[in-house]
N, C-alpha and C. Protein backbone atom coordinates (compact mmCIF):
# COMPACT_ATOMS: atom_id res chain seq x y z
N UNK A 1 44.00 53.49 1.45
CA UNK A 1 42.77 53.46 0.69
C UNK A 1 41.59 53.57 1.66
N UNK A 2 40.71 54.41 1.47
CA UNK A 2 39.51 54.73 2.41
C UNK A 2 38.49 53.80 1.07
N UNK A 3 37.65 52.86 2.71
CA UNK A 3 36.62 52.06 2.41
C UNK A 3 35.75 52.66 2.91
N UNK A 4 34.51 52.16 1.89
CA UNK A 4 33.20 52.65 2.71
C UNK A 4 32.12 51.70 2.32
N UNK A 5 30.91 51.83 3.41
CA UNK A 5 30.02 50.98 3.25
C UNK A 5 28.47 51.58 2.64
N UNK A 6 28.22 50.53 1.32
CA UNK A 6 26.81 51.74 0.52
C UNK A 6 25.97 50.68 0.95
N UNK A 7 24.94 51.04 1.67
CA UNK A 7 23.48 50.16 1.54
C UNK A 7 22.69 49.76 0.17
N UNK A 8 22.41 48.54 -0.01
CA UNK A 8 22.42 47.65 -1.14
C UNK A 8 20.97 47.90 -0.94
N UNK A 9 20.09 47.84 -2.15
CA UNK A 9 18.51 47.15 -1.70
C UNK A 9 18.82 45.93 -2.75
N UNK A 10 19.75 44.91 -2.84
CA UNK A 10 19.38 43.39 -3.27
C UNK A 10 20.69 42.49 -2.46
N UNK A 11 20.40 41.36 -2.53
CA UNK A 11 21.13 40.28 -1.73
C UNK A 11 22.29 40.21 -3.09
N UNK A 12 23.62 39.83 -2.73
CA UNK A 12 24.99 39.80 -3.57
C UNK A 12 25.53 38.68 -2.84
N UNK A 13 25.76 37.51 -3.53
CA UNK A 13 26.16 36.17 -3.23
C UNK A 13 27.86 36.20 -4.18
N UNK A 14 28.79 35.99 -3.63
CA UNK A 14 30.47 35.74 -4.11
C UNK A 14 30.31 34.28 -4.15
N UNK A 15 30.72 34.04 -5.33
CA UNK A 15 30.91 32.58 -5.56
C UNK A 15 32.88 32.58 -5.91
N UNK A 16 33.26 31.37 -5.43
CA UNK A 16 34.81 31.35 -5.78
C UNK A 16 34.70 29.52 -7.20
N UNK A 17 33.79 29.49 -7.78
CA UNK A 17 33.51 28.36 -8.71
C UNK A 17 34.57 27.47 -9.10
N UNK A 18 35.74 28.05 -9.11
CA UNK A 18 36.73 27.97 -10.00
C UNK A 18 37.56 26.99 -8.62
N UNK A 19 37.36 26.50 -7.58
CA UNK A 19 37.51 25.54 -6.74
C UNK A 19 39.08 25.54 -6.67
N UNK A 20 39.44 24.48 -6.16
CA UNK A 20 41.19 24.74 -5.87
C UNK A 20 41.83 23.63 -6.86
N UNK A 21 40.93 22.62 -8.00
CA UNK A 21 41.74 21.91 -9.02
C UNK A 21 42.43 23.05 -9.78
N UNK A 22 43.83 23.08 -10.12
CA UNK A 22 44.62 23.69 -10.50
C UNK A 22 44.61 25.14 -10.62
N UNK A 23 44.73 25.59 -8.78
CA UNK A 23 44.54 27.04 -8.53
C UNK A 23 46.23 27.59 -8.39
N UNK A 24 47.10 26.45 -8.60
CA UNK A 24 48.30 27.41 -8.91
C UNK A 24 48.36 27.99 -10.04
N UNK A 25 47.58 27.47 -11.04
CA UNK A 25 47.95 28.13 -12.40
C UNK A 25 47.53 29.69 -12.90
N UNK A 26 46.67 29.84 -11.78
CA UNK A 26 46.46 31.64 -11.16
C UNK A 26 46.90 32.21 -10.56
N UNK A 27 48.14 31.20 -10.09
CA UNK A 27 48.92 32.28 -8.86
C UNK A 27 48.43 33.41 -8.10
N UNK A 28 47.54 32.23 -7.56
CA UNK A 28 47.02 33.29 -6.22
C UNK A 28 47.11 32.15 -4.84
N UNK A 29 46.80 32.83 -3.95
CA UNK A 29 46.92 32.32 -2.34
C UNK A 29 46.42 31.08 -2.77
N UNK A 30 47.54 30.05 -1.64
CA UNK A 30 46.48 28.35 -1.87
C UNK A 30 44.95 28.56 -0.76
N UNK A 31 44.90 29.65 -0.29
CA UNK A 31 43.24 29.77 0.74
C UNK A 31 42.57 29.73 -0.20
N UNK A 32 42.67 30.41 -1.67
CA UNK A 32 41.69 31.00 -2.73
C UNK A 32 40.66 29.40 -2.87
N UNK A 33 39.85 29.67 -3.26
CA UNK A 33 38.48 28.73 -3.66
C UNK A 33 38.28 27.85 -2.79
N UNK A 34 38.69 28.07 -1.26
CA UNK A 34 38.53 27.34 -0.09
C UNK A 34 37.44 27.69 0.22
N UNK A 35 36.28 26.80 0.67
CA UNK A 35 35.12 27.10 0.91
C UNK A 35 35.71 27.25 2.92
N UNK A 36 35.22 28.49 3.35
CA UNK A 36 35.26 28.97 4.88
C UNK A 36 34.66 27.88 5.97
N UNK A 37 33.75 27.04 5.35
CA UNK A 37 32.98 26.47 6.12
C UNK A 37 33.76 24.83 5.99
N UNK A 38 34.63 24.81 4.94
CA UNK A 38 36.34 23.56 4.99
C UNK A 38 35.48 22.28 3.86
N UNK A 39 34.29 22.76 3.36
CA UNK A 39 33.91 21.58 2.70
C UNK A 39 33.43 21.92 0.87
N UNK A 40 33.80 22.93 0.77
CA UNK A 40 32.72 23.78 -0.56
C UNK A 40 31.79 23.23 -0.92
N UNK A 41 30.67 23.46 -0.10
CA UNK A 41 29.63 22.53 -0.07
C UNK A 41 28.26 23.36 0.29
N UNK A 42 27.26 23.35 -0.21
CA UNK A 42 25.73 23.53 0.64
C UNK A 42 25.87 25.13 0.05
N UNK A 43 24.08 24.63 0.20
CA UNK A 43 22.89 25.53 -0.53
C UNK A 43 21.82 25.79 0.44
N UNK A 44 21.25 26.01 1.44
CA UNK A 44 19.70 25.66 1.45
C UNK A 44 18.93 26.29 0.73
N UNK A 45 17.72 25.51 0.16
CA UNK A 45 17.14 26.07 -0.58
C UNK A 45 15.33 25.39 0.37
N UNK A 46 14.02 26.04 -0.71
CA UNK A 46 13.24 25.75 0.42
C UNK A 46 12.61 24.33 0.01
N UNK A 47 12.57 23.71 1.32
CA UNK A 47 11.84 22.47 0.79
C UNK A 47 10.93 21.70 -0.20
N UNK A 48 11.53 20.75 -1.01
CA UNK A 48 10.21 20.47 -2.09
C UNK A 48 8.72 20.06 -1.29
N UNK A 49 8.52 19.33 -0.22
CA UNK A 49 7.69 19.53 0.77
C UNK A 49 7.41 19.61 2.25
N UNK A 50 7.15 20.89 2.47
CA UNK A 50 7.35 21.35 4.01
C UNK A 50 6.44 20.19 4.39
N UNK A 51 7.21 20.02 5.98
CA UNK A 51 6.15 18.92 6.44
C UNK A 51 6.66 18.84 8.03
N UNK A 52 5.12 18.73 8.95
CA UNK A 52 5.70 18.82 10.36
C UNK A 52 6.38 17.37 10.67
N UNK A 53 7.85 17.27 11.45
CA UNK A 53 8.00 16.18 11.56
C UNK A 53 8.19 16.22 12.92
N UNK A 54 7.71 16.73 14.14
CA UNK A 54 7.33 16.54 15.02
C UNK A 54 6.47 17.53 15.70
N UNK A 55 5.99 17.17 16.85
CA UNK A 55 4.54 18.64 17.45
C UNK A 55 4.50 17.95 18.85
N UNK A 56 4.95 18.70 20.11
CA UNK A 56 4.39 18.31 21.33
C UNK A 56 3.54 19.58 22.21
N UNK A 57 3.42 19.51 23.32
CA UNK A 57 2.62 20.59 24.33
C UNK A 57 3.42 21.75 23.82
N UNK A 58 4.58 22.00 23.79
CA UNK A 58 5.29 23.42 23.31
C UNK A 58 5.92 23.92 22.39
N UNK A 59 6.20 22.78 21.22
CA UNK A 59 7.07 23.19 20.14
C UNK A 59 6.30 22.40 18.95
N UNK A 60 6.04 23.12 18.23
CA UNK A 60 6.18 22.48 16.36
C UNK A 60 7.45 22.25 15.68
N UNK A 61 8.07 21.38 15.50
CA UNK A 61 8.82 21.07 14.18
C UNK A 61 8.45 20.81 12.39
N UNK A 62 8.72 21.52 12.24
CA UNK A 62 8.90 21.42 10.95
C UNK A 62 9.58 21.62 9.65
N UNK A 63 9.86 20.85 8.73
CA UNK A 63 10.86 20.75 7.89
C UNK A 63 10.93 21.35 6.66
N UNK A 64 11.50 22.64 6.46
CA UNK A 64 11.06 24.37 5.67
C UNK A 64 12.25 24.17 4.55
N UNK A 65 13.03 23.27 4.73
CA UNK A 65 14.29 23.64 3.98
C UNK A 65 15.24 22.27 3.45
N UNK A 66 15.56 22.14 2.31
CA UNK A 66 16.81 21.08 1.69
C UNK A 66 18.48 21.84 1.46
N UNK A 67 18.96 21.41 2.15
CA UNK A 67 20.43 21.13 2.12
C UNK A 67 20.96 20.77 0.69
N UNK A 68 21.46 21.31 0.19
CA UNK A 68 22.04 20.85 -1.28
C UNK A 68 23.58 20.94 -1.75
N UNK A 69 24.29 20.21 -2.26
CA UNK A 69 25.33 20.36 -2.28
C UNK A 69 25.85 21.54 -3.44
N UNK A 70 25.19 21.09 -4.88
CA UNK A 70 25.09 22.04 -5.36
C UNK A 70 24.42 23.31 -5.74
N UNK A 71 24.57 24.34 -5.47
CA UNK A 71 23.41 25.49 -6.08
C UNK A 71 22.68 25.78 -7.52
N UNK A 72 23.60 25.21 -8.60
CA UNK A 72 23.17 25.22 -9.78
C UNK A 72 22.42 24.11 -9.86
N UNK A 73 22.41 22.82 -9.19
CA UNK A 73 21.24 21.91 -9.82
C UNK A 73 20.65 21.65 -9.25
N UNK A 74 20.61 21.74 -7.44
CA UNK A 74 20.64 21.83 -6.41
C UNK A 74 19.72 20.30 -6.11
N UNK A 75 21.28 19.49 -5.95
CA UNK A 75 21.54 18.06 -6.06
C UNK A 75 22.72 18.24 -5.35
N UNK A 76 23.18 17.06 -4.57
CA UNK A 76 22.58 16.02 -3.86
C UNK A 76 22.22 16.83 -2.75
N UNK A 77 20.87 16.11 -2.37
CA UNK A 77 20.17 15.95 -0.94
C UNK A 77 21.61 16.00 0.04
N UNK A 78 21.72 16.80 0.90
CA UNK A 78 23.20 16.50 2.43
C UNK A 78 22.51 17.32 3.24
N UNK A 79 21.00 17.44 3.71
CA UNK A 79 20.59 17.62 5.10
C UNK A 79 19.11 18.62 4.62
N UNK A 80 18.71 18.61 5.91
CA UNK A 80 17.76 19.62 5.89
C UNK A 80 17.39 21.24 7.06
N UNK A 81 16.64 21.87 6.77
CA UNK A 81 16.80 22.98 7.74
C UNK A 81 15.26 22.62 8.43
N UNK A 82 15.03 22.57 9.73
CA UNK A 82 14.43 23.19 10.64
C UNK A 82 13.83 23.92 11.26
N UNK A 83 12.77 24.53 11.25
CA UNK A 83 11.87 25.45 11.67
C UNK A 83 11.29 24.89 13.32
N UNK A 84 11.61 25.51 14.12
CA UNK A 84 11.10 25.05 15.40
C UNK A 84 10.08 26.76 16.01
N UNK A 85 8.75 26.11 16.23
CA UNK A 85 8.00 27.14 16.89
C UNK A 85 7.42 26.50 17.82
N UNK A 86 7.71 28.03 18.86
CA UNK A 86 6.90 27.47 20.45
C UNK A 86 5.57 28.12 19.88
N UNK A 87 5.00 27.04 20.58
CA UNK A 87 3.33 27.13 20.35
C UNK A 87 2.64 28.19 20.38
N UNK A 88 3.01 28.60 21.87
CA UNK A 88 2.46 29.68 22.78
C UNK A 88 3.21 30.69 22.29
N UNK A 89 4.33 31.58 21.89
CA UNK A 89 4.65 32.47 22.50
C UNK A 89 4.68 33.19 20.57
N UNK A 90 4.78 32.01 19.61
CA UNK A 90 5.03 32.04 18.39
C UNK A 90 6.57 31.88 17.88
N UNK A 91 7.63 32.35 19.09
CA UNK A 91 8.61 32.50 18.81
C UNK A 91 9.56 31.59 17.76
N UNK A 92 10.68 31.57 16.64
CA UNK A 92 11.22 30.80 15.59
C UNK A 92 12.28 30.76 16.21
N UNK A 93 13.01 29.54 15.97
CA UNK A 93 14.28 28.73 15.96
C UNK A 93 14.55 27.90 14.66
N UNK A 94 15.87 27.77 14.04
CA UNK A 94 16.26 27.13 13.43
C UNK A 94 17.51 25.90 13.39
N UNK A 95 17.31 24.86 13.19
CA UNK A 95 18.13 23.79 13.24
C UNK A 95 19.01 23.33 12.17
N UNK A 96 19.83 23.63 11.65
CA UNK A 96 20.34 22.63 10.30
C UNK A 96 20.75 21.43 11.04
N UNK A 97 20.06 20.02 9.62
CA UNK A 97 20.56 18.73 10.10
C UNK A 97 21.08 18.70 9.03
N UNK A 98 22.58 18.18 9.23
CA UNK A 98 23.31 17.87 8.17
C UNK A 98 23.42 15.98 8.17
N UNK A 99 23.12 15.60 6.51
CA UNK A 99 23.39 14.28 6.67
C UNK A 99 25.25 14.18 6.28
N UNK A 100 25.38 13.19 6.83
CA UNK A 100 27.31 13.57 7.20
C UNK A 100 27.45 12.31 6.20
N UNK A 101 26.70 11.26 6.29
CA UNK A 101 27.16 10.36 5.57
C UNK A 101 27.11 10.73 4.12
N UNK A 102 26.06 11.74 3.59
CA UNK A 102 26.23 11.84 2.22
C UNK A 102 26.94 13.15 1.79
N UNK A 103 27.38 13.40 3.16
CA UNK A 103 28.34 14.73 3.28
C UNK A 103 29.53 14.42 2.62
N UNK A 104 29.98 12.85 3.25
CA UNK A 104 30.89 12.12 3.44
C UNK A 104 31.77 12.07 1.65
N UNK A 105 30.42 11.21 1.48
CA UNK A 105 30.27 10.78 -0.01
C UNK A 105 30.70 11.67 -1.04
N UNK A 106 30.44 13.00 -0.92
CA UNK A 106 29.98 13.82 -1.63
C UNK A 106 32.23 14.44 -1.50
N UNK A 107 32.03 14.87 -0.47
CA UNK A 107 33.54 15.08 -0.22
C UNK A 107 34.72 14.03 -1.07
N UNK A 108 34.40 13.08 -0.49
CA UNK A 108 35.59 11.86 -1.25
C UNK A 108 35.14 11.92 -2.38
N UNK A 109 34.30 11.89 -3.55
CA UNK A 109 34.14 12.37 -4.62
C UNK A 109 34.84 13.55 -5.18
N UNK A 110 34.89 14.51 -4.28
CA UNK A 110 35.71 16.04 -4.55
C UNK A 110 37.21 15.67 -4.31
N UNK A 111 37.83 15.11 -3.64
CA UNK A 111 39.04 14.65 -3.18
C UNK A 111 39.81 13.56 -3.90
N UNK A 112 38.59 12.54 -4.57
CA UNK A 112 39.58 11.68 -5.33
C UNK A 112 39.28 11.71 -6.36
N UNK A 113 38.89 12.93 -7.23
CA UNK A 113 39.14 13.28 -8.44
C UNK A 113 37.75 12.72 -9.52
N UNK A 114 36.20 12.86 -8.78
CA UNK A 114 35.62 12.30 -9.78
C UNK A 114 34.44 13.60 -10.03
N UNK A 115 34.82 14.56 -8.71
CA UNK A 115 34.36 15.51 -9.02
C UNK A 115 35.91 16.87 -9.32
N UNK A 116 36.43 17.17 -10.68
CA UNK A 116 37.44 17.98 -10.30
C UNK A 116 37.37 18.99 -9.99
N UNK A 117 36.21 19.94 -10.98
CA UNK A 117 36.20 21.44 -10.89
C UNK A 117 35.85 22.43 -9.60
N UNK A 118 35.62 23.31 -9.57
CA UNK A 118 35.19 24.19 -8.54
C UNK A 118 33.65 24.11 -8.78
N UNK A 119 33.41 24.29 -9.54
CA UNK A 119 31.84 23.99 -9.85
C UNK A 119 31.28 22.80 -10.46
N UNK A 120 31.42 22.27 -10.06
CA UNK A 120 30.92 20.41 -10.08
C UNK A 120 29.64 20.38 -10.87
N UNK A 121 28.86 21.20 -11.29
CA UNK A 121 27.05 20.89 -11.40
C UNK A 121 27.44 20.33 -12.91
N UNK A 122 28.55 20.44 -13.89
CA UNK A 122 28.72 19.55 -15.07
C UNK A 122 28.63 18.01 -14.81
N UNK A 123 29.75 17.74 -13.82
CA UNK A 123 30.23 16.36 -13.47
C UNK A 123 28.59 15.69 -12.55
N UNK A 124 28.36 16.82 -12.05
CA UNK A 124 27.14 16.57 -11.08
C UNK A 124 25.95 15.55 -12.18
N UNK A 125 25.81 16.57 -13.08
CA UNK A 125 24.66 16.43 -13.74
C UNK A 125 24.80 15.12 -14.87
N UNK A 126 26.26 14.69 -14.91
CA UNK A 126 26.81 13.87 -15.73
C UNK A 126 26.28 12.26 -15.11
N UNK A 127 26.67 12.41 -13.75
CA UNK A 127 26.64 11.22 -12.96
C UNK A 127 24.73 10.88 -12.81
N UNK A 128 24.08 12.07 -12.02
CA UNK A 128 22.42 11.63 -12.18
C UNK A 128 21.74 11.73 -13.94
N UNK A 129 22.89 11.69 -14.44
CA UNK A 129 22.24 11.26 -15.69
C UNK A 129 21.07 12.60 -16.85
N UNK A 130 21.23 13.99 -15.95
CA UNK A 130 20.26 14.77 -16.32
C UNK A 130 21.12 15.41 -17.54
């Protein structure tokens, strides 16, 4: 089979939703609805408020971005992204801080069955009550 590559003009996001609670019953690979990154987890999306959280002689920090676990409700808070500029030169860097403890949380929830599905934002939205 000959592949080929067409230039897109829009961004195309693959979601695998359907998570690995009862992915034999599709008989497909047990990799299927494995999130690559080992946690099926995170969104960034842009901060509800940017804000410098640090500034010395050469670098600005500031905080451009929320970490989210889910994309559909984009809940719970599990870190933030980073914007680092040198003063002088203008140049950008980026940092993700991941919070691990509510990483943590968020995982053992997926693991001991209180979040089951592949797409959690039901159970999500069940628990904050929205």
């Amino acid at each position: 089979m000959r592949q080929s590559r067409l230039p897109l003009n829009f961004q195309l996001g693959i979601s695998e939703d359907f998570g690995s609670f009862g992915i034999e019953a599709l008989a497909l690979p047990t990799s299927v609805g494995t999130c690559q990154a080992g946690k099926q987890l995170f969104a960034i999306i842009p901060a509800r408020n940017v804000k410098i959280t640090h500034q010395d002689n050469e670098y600005t920090y500031e905080d451009i971005g929320d970490i989210v676990g889910c994309v559909n409700v984009f809940e719970p808070y599990v870190g933030s992204l980073t914007r680092i500029t040198h003063i002088q030169s203008g140049n950008k860097t980026y940092k993700v801080n991941f919070d691990h403890q509510a990483i943590n949380e968020l995982a053992t929830k997926r693991l001991n069955g209180t979040f089951k599905n592949g797409c959690f934002s039901r159970e999500l939205m069940n628990q904050l009550g929205k």
